[in-house]
PDB file of N, CA and C in Angstrom:
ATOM      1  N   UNK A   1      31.296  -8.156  67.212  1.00  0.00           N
ATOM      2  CA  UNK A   1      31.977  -8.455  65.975  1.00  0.00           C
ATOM      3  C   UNK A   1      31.144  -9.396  65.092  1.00  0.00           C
ATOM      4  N   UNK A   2      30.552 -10.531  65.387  1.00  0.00           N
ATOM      5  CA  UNK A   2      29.566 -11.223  65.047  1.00  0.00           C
ATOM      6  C   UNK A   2      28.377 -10.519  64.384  1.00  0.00           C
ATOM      7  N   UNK A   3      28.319 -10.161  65.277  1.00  0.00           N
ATOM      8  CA  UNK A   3      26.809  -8.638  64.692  1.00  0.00           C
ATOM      9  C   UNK A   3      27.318  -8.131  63.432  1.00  0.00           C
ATOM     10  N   UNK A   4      28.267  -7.653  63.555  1.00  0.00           N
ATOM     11  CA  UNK A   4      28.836  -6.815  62.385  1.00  0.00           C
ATOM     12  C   UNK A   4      29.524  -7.382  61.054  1.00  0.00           C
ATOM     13  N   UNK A   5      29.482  -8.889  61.244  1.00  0.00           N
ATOM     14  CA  UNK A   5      29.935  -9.204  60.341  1.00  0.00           C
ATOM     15  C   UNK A   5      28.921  -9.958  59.775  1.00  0.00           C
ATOM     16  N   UNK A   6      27.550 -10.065  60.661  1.00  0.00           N
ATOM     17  CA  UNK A   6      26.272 -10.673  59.930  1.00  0.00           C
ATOM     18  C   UNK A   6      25.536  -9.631  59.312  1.00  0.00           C
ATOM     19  N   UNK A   7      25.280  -8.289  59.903  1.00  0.00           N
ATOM     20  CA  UNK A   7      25.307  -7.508  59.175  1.00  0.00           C
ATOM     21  C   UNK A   7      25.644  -6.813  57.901  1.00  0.00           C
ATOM     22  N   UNK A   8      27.153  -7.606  57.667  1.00  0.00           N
ATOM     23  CA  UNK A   8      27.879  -6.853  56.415  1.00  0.00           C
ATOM     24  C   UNK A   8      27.128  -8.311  55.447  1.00  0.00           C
ATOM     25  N   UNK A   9      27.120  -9.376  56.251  1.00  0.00           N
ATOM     26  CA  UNK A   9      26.737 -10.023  55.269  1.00  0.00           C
ATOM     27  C   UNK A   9      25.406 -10.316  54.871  1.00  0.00           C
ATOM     28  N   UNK A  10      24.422  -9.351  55.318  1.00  0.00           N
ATOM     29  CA  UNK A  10      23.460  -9.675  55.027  1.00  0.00           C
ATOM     30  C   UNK A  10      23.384  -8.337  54.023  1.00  0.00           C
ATOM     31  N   UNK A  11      23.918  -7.614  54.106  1.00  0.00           N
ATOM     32  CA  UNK A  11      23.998  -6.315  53.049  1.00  0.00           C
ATOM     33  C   UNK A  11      24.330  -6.584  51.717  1.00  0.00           C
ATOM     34  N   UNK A  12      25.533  -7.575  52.009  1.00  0.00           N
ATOM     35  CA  UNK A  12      26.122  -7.745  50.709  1.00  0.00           C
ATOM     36  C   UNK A  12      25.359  -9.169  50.445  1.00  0.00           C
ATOM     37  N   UNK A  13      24.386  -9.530  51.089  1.00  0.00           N
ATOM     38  CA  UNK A  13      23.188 -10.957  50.139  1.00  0.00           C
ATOM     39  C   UNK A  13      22.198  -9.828  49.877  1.00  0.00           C
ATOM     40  N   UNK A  14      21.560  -8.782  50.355  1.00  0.00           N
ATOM     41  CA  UNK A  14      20.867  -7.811  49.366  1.00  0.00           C
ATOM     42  C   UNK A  14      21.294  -7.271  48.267  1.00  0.00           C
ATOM     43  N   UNK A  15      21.987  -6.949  47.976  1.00  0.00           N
ATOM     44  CA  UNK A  15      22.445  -6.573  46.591  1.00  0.00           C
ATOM     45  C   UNK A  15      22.532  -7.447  45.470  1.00  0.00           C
ATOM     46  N   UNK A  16      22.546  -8.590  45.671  1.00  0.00           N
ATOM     47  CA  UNK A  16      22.713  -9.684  44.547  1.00  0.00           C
ATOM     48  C   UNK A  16      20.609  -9.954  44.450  1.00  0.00           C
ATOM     49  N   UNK A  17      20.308 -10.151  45.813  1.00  0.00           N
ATOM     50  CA  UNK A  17      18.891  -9.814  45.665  1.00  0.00           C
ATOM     51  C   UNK A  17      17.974  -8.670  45.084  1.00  0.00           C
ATOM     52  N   UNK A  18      18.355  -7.589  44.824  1.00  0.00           N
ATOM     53  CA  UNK A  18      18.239  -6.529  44.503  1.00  0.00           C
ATOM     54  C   UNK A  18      18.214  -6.839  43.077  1.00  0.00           C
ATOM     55  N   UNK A  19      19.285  -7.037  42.628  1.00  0.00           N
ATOM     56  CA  UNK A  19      19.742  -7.097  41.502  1.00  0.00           C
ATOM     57  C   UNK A  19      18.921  -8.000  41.030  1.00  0.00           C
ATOM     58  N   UNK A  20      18.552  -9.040  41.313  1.00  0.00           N
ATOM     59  CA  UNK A  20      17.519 -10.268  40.552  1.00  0.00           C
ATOM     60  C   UNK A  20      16.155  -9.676  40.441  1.00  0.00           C
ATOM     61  N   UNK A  21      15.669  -9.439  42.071  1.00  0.00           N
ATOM     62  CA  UNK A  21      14.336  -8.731  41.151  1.00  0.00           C
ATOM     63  C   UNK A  21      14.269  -7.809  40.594  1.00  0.00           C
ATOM     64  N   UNK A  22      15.548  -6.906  40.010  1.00  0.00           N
ATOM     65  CA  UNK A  22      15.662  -5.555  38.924  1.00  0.00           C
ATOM     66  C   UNK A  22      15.440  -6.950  37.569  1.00  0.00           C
ATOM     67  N   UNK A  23      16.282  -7.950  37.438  1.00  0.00           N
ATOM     68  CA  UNK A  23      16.207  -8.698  36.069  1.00  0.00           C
ATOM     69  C   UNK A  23      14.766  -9.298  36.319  1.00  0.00           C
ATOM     70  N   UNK A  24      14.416  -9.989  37.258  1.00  0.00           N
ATOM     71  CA  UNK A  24      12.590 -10.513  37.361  1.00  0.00           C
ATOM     72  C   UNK A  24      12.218  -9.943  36.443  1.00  0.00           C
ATOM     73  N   UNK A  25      11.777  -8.441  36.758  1.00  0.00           N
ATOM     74  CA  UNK A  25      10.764  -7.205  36.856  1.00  0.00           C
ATOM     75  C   UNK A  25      11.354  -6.909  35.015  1.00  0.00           C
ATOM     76  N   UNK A  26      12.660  -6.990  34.583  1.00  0.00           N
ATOM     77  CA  UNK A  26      13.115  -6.787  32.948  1.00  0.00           C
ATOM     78  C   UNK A  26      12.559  -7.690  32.505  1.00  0.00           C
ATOM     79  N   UNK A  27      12.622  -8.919  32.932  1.00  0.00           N
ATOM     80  CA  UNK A  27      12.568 -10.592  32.346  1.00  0.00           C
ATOM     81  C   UNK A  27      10.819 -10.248  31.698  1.00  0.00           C
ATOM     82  N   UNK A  28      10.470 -10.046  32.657  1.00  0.00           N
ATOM     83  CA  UNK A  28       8.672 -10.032  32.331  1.00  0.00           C
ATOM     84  C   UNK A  28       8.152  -8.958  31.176  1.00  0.00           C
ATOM     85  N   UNK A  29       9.065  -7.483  31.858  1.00  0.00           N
ATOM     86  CA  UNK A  29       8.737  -6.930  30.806  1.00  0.00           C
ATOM     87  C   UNK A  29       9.232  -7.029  29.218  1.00  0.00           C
ATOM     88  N   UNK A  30      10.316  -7.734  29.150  1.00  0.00           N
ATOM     89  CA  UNK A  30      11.001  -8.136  27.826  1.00  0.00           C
ATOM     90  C   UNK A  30       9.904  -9.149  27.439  1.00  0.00           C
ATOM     91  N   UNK A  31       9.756 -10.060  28.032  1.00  0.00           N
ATOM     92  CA  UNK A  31       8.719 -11.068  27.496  1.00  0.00           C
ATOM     93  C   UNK A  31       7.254 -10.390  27.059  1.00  0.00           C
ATOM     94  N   UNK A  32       6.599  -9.466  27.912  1.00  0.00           N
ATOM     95  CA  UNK A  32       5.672  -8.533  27.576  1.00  0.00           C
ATOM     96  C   UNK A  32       5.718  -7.938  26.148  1.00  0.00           C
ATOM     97  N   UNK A  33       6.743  -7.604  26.056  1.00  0.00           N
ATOM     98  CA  UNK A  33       6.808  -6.693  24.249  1.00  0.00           C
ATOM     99  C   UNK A  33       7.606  -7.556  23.583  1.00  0.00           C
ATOM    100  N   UNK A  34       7.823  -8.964  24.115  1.00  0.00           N
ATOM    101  CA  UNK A  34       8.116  -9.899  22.526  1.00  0.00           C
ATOM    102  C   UNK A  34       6.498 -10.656  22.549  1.00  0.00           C
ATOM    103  N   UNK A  35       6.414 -10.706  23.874  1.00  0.00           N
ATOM    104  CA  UNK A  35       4.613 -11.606  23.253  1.00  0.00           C
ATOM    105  C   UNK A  35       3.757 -10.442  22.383  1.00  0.00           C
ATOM    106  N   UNK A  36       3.916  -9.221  22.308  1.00  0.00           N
ATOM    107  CA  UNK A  36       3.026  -8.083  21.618  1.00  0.00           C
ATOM    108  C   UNK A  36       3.424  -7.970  20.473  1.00  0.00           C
ATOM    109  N   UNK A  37       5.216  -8.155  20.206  1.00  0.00           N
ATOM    110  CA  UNK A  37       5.852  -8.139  19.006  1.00  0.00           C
ATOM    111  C   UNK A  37       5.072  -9.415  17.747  1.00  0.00           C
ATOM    112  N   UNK A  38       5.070 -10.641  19.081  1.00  0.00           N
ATOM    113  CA  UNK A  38       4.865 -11.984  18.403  1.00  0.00           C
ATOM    114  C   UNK A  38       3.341 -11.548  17.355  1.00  0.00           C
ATOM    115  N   UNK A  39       2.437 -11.168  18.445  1.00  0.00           N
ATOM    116  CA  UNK A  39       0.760 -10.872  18.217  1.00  0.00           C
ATOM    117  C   UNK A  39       0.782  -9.661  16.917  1.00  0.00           C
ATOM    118  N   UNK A  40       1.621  -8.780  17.005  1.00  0.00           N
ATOM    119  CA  UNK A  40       1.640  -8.007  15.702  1.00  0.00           C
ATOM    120  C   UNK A  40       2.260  -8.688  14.664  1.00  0.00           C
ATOM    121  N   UNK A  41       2.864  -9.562  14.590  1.00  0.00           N
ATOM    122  CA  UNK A  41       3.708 -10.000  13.466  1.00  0.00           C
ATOM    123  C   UNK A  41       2.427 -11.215  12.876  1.00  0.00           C
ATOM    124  N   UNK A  42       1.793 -11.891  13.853  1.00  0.00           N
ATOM    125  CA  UNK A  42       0.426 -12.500  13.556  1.00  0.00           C
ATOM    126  C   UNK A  42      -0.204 -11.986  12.896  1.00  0.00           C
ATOM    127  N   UNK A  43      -0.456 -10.828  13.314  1.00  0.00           N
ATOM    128  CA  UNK A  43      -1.866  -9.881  12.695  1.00  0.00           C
ATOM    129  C   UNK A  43      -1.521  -9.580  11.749  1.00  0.00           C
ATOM    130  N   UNK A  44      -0.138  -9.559  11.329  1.00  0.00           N
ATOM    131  CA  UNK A  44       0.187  -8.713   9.972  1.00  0.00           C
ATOM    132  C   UNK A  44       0.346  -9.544   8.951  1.00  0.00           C
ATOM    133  N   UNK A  45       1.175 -10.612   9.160  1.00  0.00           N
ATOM    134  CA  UNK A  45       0.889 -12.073   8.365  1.00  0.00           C
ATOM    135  C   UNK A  45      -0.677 -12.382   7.978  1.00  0.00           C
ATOM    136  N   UNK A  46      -1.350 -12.226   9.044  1.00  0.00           N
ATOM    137  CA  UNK A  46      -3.229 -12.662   7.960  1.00  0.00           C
ATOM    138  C   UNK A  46      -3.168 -11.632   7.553  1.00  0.00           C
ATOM    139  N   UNK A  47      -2.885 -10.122   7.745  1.00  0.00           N
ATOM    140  CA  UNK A  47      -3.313  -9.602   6.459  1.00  0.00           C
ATOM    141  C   UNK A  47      -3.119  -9.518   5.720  1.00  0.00           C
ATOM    142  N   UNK A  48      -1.437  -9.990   5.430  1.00  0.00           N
ATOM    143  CA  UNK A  48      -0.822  -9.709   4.225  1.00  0.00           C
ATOM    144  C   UNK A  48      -1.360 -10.981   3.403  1.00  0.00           C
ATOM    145  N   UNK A  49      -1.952 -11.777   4.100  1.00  0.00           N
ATOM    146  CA  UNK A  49      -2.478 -13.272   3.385  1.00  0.00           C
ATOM    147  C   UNK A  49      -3.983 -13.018   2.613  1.00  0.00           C
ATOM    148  N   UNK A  50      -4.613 -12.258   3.651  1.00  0.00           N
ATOM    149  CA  UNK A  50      -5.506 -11.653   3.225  1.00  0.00           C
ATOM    150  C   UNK A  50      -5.918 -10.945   1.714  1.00  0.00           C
ATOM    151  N   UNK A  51      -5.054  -9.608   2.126  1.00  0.00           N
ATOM    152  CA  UNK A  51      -4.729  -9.110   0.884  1.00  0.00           C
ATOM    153  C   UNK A  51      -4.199  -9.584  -0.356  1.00  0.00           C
ATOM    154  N   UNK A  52      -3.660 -10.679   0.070  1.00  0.00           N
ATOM    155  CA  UNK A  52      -2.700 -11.141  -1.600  1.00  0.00           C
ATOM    156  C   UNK A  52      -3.783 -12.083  -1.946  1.00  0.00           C
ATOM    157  N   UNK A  53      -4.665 -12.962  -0.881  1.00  0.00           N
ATOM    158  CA  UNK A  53      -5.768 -13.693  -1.016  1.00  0.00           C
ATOM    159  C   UNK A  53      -6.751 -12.315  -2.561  1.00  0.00           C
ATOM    160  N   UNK A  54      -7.511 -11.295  -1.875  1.00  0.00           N
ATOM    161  CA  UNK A  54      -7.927 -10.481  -2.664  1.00  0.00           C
ATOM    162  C   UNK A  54      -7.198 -10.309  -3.612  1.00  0.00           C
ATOM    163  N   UNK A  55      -6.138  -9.373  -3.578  1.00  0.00           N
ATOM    164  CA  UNK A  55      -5.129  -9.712  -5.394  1.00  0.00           C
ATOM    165  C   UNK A  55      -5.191 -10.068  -6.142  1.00  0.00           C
ATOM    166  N   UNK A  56      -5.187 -11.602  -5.944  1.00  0.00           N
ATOM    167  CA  UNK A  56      -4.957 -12.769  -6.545  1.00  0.00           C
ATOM    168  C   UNK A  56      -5.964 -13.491  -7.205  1.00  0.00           C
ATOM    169  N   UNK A  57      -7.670 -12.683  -7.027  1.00  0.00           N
ATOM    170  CA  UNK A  57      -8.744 -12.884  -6.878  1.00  0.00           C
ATOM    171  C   UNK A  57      -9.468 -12.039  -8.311  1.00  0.00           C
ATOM    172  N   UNK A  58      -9.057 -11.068  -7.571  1.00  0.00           N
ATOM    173  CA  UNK A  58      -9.003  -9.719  -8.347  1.00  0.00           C
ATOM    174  C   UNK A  58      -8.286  -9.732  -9.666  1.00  0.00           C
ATOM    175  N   UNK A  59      -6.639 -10.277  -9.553  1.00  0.00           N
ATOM    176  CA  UNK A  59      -5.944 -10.613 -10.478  1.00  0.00           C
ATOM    177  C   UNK A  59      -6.377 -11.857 -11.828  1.00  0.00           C
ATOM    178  N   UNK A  60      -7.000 -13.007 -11.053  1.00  0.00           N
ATOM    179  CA  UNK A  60      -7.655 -14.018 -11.750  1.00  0.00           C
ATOM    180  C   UNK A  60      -9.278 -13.302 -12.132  1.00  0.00           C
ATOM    181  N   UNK A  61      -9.838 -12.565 -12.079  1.00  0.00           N
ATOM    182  CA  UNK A  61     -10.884 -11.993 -12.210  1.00  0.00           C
ATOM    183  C   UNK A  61     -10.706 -10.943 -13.334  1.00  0.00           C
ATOM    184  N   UNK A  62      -9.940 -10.410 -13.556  1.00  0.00           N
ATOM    185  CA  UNK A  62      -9.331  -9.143 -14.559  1.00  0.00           C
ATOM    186  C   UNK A  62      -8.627 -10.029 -15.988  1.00  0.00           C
ATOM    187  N   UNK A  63      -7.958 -11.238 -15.653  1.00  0.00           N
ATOM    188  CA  UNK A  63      -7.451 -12.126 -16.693  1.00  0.00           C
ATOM    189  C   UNK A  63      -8.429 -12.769 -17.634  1.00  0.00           C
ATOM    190  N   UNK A  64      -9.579 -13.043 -17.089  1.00  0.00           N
ATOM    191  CA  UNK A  64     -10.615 -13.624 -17.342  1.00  0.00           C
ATOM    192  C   UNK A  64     -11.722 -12.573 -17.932  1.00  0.00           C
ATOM    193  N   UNK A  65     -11.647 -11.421 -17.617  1.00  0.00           N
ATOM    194  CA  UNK A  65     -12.124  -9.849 -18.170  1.00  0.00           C
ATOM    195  C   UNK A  65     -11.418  -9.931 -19.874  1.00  0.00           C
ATOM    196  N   UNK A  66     -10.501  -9.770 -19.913  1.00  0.00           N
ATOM    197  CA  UNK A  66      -9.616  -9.699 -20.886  1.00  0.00           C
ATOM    198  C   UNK A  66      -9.091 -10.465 -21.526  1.00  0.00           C
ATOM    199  N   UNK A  67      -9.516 -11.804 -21.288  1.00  0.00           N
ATOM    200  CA  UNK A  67      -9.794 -12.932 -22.567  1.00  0.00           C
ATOM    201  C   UNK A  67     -11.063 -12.673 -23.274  1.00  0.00           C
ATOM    202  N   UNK A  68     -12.046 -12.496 -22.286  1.00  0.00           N
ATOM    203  CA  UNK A  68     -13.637 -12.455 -22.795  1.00  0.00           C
ATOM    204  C   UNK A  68     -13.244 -11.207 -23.561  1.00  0.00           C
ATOM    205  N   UNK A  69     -12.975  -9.945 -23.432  1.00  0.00           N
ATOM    206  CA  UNK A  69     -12.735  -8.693 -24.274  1.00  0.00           C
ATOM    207  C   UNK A  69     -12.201  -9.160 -25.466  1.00  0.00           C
ATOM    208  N   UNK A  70     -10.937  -9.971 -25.502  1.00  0.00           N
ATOM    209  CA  UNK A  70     -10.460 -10.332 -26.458  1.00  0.00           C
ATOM    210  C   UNK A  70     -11.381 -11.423 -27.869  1.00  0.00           C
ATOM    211  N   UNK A  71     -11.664 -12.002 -26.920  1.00  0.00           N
ATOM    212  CA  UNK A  71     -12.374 -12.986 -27.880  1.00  0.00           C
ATOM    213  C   UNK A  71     -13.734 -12.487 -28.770  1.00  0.00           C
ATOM    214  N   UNK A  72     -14.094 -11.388 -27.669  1.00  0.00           N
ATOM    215  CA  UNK A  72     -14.735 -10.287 -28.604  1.00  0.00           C
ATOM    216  C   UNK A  72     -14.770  -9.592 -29.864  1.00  0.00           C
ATOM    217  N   UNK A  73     -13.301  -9.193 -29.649  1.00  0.00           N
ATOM    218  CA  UNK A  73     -13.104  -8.382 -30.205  1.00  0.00           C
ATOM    219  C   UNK A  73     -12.513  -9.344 -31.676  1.00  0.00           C
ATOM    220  N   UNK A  74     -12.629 -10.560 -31.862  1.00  0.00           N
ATOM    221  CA  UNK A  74     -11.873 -11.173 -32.509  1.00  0.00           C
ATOM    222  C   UNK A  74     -13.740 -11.615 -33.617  1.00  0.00           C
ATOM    223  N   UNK A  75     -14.525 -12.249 -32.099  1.00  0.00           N
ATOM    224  CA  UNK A  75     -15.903 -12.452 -32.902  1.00  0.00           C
ATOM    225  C   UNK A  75     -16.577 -10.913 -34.498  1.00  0.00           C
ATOM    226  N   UNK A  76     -15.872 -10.031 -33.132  1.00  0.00           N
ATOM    227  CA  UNK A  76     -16.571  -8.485 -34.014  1.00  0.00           C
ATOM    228  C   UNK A  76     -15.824  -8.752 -35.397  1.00  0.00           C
ATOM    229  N   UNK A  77     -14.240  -8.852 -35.466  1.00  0.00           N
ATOM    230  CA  UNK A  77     -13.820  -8.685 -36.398  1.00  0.00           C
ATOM    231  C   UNK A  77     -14.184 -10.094 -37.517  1.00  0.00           C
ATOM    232  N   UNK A  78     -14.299 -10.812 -36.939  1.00  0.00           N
ATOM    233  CA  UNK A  78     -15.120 -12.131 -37.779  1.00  0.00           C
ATOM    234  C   UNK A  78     -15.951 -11.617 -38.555  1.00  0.00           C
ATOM    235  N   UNK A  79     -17.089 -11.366 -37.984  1.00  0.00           N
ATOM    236  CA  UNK A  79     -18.176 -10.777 -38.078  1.00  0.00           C
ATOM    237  C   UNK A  79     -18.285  -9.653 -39.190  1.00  0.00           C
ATOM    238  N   UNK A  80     -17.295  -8.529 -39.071  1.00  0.00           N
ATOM    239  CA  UNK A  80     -17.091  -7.614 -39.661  1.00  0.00           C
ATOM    240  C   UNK A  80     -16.664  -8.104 -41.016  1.00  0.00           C
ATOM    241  N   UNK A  81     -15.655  -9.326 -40.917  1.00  0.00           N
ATOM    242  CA  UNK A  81     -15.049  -9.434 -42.364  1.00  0.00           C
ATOM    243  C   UNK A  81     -16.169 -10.289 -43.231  1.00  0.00           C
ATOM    244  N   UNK A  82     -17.394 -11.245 -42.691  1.00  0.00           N
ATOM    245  CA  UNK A  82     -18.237 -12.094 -43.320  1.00  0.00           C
ATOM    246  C   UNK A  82     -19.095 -11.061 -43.603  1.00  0.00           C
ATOM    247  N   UNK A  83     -19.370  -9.800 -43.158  1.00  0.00           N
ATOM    248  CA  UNK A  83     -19.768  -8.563 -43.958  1.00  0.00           C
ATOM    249  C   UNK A  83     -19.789  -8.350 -44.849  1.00  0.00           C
ATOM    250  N   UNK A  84     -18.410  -7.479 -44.763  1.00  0.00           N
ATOM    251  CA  UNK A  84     -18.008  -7.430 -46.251  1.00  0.00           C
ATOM    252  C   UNK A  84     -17.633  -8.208 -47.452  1.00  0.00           C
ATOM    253  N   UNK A  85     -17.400  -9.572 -47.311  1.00  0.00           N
ATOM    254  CA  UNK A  85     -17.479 -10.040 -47.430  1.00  0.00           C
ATOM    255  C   UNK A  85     -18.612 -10.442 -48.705  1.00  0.00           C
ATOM    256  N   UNK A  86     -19.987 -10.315 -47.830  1.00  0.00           N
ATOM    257  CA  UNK A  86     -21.396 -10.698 -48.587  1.00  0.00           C
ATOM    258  C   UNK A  86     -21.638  -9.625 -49.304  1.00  0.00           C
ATOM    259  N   UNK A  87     -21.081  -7.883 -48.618  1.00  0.00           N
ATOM    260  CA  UNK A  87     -21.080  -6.869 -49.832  1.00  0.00           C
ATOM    261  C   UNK A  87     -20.135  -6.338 -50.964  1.00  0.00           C
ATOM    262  N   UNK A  88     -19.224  -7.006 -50.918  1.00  0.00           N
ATOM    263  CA  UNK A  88     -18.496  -7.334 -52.110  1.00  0.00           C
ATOM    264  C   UNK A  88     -19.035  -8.703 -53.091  1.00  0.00           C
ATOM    265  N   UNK A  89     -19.760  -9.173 -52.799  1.00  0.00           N
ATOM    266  CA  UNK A  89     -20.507 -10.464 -53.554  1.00  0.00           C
ATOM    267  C   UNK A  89     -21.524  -9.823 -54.110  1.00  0.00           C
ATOM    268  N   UNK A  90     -22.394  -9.161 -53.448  1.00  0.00           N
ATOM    269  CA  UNK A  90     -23.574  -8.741 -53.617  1.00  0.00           C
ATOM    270  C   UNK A  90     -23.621  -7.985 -54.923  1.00  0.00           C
TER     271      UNK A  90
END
């Protein structure tokens, strides 16, 4: 009877054992694809830093295009009117 009731109880302490290293063996792998989740969400943050870095580069580079165009285009018309200007005098 002893036997059989160390028996039942060692059956029923496997199953609760069982059961833990089924969560171990989840535990690790859950942690596995949030540390990969973590490392992609890294990688994607510098690039998006990256990229807006370029943008923003690009963006201040094109602003600075198109003042100089402008101011051009303002010299030409200067230019153009002290023209005519001297040939209406002339």
């Amino acid at each position: 009877m002893i036997e059989e009731d160390s028996a039942f109880a060692n059956e029923e302490n496997d199953l609760p054992r069982e059961a833990n290293e089924m969560l171990i063996t989840d535990n690790a792998e859950l942690e596995e694809k949030l540390a990969n989740a973590e490392r992609r969400i890294a990688h994607l943050e510098a690039e998006l830093a990256r990229r807006t870095n370029f943008w923003r580069a690009a963006e201040t580079e094109l602003t600075e295009k198109i003042t100089e165009n402008d101011d051009l285009h303002e010299l030409r018309a200067a230019k153009s009117g002290a023209a005519s200007k001297e040939q209406t005098s002339s």
